[in-house]
PDB file of N, CA and C in Angstrom:
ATOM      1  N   UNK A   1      -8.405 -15.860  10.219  1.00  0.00           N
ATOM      2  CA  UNK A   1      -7.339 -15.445  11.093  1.00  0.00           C
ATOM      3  C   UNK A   1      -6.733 -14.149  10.547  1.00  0.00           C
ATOM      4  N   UNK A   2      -6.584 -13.191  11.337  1.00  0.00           N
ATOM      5  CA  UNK A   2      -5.387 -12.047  10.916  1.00  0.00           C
ATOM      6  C   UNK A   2      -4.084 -12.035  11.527  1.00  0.00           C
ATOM      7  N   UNK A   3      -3.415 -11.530  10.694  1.00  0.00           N
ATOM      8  CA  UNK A   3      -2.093 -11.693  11.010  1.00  0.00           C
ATOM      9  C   UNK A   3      -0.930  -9.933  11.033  1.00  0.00           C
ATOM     10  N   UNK A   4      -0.949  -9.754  12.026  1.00  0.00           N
ATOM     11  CA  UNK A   4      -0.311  -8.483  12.056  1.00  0.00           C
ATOM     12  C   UNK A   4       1.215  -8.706  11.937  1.00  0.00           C
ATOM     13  N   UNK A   5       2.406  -7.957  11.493  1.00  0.00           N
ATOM     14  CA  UNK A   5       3.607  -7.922  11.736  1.00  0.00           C
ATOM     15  C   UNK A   5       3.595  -6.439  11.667  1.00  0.00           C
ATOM     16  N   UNK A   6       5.284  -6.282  12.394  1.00  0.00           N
ATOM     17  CA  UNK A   6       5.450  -4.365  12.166  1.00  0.00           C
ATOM     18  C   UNK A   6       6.554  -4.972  11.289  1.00  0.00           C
ATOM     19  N   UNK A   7       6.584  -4.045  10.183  1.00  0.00           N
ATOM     20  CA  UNK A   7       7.612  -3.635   8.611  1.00  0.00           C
ATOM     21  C   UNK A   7       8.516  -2.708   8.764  1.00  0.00           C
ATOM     22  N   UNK A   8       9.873  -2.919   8.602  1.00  0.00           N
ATOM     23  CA  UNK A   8      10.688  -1.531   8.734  1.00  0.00           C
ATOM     24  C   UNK A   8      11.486  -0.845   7.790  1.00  0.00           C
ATOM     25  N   UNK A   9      10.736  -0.057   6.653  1.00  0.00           N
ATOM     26  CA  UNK A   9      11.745   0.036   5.260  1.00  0.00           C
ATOM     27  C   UNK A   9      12.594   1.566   6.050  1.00  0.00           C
ATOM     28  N   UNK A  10      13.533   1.900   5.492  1.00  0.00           N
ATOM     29  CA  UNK A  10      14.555   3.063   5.832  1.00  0.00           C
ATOM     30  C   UNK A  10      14.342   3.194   7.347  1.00  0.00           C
ATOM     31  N   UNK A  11      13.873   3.971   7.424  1.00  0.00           N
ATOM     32  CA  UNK A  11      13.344   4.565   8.929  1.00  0.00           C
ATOM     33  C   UNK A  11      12.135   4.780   9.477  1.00  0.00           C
ATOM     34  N   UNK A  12      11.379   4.322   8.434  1.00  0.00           N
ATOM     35  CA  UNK A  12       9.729   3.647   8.248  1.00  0.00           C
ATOM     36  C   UNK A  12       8.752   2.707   9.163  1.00  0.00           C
ATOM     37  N   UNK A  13       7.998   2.789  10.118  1.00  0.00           N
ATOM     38  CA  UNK A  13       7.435   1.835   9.943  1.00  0.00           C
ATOM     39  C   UNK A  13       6.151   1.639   9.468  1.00  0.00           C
ATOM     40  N   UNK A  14       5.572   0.415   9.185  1.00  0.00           N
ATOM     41  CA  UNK A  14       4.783  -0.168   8.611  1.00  0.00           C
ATOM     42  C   UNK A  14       3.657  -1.317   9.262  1.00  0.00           C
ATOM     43  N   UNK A  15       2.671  -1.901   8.885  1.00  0.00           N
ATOM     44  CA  UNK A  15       1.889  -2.585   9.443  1.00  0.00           C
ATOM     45  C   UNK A  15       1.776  -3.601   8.326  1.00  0.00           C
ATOM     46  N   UNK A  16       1.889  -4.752   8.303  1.00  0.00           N
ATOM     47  CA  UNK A  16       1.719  -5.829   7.471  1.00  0.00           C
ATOM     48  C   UNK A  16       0.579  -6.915   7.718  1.00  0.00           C
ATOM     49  N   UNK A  17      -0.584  -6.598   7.130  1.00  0.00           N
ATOM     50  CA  UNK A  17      -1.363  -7.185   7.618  1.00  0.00           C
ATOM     51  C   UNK A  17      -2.039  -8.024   6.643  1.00  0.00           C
ATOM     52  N   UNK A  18      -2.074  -9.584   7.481  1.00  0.00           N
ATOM     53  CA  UNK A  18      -2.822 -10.414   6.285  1.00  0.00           C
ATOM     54  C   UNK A  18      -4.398 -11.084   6.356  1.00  0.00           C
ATOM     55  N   UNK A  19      -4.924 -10.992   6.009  1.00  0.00           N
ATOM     56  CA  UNK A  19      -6.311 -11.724   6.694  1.00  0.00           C
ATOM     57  C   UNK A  19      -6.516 -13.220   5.913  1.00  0.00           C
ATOM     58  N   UNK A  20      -6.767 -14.015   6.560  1.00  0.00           N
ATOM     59  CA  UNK A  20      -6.517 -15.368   5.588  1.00  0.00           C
ATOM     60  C   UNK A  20      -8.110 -16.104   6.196  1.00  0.00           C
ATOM     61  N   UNK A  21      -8.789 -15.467   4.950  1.00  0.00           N
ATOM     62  CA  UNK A  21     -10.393 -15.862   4.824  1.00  0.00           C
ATOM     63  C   UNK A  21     -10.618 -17.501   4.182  1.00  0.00           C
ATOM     64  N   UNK A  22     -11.835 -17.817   3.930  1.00  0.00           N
ATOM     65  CA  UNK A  22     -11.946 -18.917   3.769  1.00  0.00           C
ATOM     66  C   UNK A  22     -11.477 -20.089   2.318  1.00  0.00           C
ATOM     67  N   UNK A  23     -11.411 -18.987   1.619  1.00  0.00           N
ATOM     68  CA  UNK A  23     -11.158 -19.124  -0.230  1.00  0.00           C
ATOM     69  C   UNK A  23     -10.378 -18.228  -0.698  1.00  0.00           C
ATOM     70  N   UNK A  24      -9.952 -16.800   0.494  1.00  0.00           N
ATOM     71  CA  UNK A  24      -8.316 -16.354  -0.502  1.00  0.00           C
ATOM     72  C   UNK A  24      -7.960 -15.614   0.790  1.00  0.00           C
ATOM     73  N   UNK A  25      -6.639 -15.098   0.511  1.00  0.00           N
ATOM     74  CA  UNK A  25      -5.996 -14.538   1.790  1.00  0.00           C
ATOM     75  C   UNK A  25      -6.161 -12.879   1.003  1.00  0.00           C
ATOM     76  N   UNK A  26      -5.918 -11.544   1.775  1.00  0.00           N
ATOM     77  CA  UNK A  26      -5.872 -10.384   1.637  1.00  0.00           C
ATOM     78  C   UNK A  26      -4.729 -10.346   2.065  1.00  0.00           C
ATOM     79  N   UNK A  27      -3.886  -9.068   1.492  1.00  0.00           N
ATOM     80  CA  UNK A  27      -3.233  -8.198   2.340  1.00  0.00           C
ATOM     81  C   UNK A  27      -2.816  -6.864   2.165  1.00  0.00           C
ATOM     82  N   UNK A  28      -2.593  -6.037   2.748  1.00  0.00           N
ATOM     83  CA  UNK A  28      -1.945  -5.454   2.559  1.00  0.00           C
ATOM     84  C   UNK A  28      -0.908  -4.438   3.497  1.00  0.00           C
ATOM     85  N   UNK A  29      -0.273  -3.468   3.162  1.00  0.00           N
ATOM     86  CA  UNK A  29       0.836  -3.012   3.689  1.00  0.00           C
ATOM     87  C   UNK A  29       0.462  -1.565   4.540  1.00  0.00           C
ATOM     88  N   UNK A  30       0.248  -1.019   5.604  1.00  0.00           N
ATOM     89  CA  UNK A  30      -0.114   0.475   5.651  1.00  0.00           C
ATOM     90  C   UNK A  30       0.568   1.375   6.784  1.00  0.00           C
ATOM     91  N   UNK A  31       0.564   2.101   6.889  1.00  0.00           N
ATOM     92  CA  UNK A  31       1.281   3.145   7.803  1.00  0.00           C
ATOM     93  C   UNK A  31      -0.380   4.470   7.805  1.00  0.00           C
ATOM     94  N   UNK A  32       0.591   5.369   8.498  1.00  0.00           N
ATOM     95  CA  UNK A  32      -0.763   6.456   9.121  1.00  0.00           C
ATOM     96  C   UNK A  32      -0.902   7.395   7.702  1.00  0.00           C
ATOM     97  N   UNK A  33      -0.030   7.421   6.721  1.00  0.00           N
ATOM     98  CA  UNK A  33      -0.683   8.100   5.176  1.00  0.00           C
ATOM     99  C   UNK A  33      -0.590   7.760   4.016  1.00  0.00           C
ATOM    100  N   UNK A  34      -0.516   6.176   4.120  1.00  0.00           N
ATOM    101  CA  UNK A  34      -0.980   5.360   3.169  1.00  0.00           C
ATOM    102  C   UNK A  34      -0.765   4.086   3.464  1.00  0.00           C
ATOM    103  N   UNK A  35      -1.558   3.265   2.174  1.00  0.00           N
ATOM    104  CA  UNK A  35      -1.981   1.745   2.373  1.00  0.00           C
ATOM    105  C   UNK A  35      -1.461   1.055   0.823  1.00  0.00           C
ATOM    106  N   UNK A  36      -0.893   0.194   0.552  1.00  0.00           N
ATOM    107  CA  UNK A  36      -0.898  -0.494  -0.538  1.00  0.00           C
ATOM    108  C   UNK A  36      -1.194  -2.004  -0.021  1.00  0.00           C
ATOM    109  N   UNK A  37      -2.012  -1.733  -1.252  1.00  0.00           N
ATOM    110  CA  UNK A  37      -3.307  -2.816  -1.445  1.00  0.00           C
ATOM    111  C   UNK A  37      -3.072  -4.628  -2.381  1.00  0.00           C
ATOM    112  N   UNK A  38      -3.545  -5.497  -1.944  1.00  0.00           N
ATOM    113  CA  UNK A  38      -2.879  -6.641  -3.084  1.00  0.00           C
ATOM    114  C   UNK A  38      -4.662  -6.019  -4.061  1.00  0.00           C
ATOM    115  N   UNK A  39      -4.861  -7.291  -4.981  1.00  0.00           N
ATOM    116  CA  UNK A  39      -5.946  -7.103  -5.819  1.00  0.00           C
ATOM    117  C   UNK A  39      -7.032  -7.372  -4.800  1.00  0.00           C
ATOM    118  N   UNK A  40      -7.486  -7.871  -3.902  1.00  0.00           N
ATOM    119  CA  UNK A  40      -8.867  -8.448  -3.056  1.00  0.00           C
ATOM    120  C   UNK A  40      -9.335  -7.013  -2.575  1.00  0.00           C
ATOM    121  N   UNK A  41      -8.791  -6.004  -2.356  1.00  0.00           N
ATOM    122  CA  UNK A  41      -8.912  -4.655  -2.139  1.00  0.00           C
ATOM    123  C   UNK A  41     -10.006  -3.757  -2.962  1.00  0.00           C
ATOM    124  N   UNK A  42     -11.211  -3.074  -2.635  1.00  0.00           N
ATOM    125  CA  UNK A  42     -11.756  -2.099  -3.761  1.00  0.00           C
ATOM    126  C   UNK A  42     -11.162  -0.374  -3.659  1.00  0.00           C
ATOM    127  N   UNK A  43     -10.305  -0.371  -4.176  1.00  0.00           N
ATOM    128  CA  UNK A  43      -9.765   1.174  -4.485  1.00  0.00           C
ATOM    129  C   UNK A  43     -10.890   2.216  -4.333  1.00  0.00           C
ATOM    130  N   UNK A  44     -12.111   1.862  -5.397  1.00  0.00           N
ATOM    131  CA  UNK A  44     -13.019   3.396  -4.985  1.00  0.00           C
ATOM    132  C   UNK A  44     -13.369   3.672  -3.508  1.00  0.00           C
ATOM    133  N   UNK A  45     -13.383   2.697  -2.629  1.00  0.00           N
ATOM    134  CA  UNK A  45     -13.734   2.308  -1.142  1.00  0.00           C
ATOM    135  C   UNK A  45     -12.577   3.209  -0.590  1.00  0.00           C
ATOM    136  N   UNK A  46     -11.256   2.988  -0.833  1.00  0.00           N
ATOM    137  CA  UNK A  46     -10.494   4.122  -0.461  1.00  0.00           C
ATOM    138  C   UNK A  46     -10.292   5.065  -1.051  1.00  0.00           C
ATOM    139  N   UNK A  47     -10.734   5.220  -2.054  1.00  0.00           N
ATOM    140  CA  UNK A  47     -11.210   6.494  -2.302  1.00  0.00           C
ATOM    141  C   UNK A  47     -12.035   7.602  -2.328  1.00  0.00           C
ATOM    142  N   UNK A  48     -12.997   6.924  -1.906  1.00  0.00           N
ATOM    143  CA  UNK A  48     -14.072   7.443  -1.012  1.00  0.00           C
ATOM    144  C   UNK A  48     -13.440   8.491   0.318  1.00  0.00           C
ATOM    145  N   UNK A  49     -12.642   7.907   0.943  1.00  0.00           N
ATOM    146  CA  UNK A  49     -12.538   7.557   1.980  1.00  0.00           C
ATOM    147  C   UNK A  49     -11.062   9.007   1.873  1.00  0.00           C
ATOM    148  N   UNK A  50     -10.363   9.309   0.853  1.00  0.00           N
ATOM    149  CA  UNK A  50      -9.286  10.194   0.372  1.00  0.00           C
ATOM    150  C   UNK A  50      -7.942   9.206   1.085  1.00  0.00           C
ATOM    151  N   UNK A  51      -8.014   8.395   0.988  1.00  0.00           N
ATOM    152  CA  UNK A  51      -6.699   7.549   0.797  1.00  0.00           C
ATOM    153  C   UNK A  51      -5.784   7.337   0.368  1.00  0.00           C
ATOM    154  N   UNK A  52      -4.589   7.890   0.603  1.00  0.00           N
ATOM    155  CA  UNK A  52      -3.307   7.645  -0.518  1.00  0.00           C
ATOM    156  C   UNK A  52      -3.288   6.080  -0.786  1.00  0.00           C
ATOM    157  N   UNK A  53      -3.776   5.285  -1.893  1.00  0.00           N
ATOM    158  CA  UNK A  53      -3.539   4.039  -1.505  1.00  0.00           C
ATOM    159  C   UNK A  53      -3.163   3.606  -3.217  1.00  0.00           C
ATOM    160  N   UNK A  54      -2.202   2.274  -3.376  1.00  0.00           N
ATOM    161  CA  UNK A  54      -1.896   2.015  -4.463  1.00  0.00           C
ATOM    162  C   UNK A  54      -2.146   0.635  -4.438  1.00  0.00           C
ATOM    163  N   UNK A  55      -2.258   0.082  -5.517  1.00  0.00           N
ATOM    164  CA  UNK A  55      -2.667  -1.549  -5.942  1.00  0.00           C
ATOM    165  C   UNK A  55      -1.580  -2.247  -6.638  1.00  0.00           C
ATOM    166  N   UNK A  56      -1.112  -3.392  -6.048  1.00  0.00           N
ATOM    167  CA  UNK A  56      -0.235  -4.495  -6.381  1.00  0.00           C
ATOM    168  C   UNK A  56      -1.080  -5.445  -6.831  1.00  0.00           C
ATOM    169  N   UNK A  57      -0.714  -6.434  -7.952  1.00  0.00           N
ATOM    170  CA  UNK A  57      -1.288  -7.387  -8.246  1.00  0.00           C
ATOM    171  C   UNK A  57      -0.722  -8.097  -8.115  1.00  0.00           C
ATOM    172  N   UNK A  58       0.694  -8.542  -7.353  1.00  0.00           N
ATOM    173  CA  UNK A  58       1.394  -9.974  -7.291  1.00  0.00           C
ATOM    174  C   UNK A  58       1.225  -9.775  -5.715  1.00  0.00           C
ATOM    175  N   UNK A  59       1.346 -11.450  -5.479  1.00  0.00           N
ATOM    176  CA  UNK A  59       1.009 -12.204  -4.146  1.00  0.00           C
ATOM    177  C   UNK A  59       1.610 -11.491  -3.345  1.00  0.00           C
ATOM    178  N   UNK A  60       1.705 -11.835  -1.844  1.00  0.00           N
ATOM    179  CA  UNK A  60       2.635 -12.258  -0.871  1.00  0.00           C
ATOM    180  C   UNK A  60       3.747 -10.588  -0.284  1.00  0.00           C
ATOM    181  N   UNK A  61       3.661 -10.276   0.566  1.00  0.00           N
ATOM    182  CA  UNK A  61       4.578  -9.006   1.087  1.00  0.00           C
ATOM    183  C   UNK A  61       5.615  -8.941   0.176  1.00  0.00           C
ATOM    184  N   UNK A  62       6.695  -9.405  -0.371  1.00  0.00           N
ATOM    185  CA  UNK A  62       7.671  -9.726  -1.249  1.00  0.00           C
ATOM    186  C   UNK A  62       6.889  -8.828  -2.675  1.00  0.00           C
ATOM    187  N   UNK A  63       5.890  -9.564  -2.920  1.00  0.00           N
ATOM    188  CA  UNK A  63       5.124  -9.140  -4.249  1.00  0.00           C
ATOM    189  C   UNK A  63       4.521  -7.721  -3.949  1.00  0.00           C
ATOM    190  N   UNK A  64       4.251  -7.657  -3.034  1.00  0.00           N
ATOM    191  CA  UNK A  64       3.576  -5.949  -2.527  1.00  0.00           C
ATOM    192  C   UNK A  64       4.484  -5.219  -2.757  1.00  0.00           C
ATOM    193  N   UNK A  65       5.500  -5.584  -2.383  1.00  0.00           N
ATOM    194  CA  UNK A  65       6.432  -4.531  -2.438  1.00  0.00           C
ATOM    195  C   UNK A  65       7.627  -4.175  -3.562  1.00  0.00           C
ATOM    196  N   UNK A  66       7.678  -5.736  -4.515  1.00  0.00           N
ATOM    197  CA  UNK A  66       8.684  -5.507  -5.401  1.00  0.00           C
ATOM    198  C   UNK A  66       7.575  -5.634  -6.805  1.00  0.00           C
ATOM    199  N   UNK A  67       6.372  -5.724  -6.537  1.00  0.00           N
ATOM    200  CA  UNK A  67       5.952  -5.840  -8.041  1.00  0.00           C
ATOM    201  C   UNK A  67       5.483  -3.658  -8.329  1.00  0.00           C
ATOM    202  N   UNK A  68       4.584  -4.143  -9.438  1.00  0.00           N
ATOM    203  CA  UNK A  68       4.808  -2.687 -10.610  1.00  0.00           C
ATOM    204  C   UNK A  68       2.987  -2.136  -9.833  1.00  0.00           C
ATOM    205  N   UNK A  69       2.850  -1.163  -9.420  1.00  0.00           N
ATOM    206  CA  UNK A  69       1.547  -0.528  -9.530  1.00  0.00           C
ATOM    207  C   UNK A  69       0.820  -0.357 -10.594  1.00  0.00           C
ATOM    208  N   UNK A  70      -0.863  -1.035 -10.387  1.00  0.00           N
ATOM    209  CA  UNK A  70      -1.638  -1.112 -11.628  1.00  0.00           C
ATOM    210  C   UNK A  70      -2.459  -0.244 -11.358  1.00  0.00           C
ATOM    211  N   UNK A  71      -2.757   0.403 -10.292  1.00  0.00           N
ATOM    212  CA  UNK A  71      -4.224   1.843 -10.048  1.00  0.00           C
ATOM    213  C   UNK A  71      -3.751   2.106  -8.570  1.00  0.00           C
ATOM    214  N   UNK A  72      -4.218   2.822  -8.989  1.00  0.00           N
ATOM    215  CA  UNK A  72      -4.310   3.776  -7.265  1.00  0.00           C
ATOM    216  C   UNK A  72      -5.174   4.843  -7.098  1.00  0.00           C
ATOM    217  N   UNK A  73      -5.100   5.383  -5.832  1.00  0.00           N
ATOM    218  CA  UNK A  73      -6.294   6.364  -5.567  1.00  0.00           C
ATOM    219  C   UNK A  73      -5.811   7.922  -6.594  1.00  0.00           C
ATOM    220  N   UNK A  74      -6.922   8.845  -6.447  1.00  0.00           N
ATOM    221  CA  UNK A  74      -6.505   9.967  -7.214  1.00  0.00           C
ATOM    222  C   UNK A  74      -5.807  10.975  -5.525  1.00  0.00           C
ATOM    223  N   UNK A  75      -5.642  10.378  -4.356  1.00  0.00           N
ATOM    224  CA  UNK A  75      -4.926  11.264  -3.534  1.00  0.00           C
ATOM    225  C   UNK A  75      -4.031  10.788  -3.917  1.00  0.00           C
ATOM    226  N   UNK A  76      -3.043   9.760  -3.900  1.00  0.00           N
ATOM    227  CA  UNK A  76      -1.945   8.789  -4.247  1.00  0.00           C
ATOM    228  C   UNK A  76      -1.372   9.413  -5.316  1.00  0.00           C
ATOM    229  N   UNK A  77      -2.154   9.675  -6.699  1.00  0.00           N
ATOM    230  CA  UNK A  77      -1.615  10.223  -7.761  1.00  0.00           C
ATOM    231  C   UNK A  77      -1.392  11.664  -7.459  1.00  0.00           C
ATOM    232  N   UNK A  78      -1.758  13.050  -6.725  1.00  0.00           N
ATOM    233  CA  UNK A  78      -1.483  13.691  -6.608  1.00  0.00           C
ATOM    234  C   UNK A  78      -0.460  14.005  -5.788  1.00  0.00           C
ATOM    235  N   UNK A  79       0.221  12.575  -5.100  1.00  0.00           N
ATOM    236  CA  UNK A  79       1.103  12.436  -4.365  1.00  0.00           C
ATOM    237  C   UNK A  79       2.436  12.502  -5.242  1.00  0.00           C
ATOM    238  N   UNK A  80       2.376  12.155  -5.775  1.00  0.00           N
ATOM    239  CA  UNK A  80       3.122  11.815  -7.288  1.00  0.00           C
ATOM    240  C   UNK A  80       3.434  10.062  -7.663  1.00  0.00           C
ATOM    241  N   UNK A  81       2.466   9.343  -7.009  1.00  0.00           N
ATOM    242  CA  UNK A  81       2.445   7.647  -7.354  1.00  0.00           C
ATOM    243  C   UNK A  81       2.074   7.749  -8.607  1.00  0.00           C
ATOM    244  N   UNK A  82       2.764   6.746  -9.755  1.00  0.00           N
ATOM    245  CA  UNK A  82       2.233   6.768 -11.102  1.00  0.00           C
ATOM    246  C   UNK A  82       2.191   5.218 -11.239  1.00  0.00           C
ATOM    247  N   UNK A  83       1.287   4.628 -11.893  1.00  0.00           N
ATOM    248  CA  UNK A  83       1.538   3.327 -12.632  1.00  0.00           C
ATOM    249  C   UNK A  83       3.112   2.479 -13.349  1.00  0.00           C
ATOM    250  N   UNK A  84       3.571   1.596 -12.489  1.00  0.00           N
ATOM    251  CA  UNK A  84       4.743   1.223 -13.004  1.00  0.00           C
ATOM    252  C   UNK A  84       5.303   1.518 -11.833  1.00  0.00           C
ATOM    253  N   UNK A  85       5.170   1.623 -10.868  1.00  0.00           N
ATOM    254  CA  UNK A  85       5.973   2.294  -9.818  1.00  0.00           C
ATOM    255  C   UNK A  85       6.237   0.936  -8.757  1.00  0.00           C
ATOM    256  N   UNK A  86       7.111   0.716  -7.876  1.00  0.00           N
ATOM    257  CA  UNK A  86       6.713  -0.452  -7.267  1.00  0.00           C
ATOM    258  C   UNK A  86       6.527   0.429  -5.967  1.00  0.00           C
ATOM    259  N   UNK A  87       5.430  -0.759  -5.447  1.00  0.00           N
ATOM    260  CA  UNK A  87       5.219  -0.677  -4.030  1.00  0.00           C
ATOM    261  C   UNK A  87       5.782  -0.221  -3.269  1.00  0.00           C
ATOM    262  N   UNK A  88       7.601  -0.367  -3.257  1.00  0.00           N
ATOM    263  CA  UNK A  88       7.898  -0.092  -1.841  1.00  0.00           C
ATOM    264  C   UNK A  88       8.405   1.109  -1.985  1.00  0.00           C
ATOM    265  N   UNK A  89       8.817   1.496  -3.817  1.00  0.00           N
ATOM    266  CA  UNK A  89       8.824   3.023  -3.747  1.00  0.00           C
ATOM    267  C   UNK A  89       8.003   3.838  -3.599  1.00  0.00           C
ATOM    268  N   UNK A  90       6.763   3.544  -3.894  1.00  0.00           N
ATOM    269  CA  UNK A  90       5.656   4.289  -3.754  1.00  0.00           C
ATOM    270  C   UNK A  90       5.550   4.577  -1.882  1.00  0.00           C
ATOM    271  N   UNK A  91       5.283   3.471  -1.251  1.00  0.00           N
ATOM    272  CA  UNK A  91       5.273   3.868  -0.079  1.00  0.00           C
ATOM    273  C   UNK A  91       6.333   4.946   1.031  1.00  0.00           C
ATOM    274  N   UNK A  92       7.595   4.766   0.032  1.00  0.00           N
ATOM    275  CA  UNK A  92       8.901   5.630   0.747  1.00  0.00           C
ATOM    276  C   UNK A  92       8.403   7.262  -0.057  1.00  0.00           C
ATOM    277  N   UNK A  93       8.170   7.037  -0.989  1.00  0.00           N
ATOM    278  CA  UNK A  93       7.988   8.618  -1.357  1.00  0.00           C
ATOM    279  C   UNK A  93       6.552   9.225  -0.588  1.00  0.00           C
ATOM    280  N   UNK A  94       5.455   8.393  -0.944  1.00  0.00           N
ATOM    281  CA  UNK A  94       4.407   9.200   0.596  1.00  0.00           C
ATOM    282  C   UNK A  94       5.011   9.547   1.971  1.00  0.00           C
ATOM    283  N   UNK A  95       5.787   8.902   2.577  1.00  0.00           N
ATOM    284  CA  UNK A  95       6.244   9.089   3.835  1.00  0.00           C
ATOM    285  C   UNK A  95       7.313  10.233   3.773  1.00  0.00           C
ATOM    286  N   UNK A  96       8.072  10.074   2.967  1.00  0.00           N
ATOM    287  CA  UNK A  96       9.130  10.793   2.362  1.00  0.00           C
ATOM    288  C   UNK A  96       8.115  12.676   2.005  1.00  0.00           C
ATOM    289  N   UNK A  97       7.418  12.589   1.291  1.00  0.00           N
ATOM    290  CA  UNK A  97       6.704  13.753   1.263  1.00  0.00           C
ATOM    291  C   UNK A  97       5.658  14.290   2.054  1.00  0.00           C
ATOM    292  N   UNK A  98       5.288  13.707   3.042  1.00  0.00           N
ATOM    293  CA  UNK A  98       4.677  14.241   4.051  1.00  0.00           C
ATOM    294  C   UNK A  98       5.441  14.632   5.143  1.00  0.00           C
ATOM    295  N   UNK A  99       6.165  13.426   5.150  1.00  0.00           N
ATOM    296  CA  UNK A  99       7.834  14.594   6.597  1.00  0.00           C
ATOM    297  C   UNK A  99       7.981  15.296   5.791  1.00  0.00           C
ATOM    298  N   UNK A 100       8.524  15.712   4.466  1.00  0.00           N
ATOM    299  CA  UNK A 100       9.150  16.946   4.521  1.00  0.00           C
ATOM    300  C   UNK A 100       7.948  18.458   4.278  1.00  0.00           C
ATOM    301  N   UNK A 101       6.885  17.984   4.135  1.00  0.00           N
ATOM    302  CA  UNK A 101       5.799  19.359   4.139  1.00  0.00           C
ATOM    303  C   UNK A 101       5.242  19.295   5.236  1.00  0.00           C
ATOM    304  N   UNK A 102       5.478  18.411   6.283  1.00  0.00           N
ATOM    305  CA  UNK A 102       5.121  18.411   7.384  1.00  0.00           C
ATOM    306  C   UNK A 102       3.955  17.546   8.192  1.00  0.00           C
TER     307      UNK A 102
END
C-alpha cells in the first residue's frame, strides 16, 4: 500500500510518502528540489540522478524530520546540508535557497 499526505513546514509544502511493503515500510519526505530519505533508500541512486537528497536513520515522519543526518547526496552538500543536521532543517534551507537564487 502507499500512502500519500501533503506536509506543511513554514510556507512549504511537502509530500509524505510511505510505502508499506511486505517486511518493512519506506518513507520518505519530498518537494520539487529535494527528498529526505529514511535508511530503505539507496543515496547513489539519487545521486545518479543529481538529487538534493539527505538520509535519516530514525523511523516514522516525526524521526525524518527531528532526527540528525547520516549521508546525503554531493548536490545536497553543495547545498550547504552537512551531517548532524536534522531533516527538517535541511529541507527548509533547500527551499529556502532556491527561492532566494531563484
Amino acid at each position: 500500500m502507499i500512502e500519500l499526505k501533503t506536509l506543511e513546514i513554514e510556507t512549504f509544502r511537502f509530500i509524505d510518502i510511505t510505502l508499506f511493503l511486505p517486511r518493512w515500510t519506506c518513507r520518505m519526505i519530498v518537494s520539487t528540489k529535494a527528498a529526505l530519505v529514511d535508511e530503505s533508500w539507496d543515496l547513489g541512486v539519487l545521486e545518479t540522478k543529481q538529487i538534493a537528497a539527505f538520509q535519516v536513520l530514525k523511523p516514522g515522519k516525526d524521526g525524518l524530520l527531528n532526527g540528525k543526518i547520516t549521508a546525503m547526496t554531493s548536490t545536497a552538500a553543495r547545498l550547504g546540508i552537512y551531517i548532524g543536521m536534522s531533516g527538517k532543517e535541511a529541507l527548509l534551507k533547500v527551499m529556502h535557497e532556491k527561492t532566494e537564487t531563484g
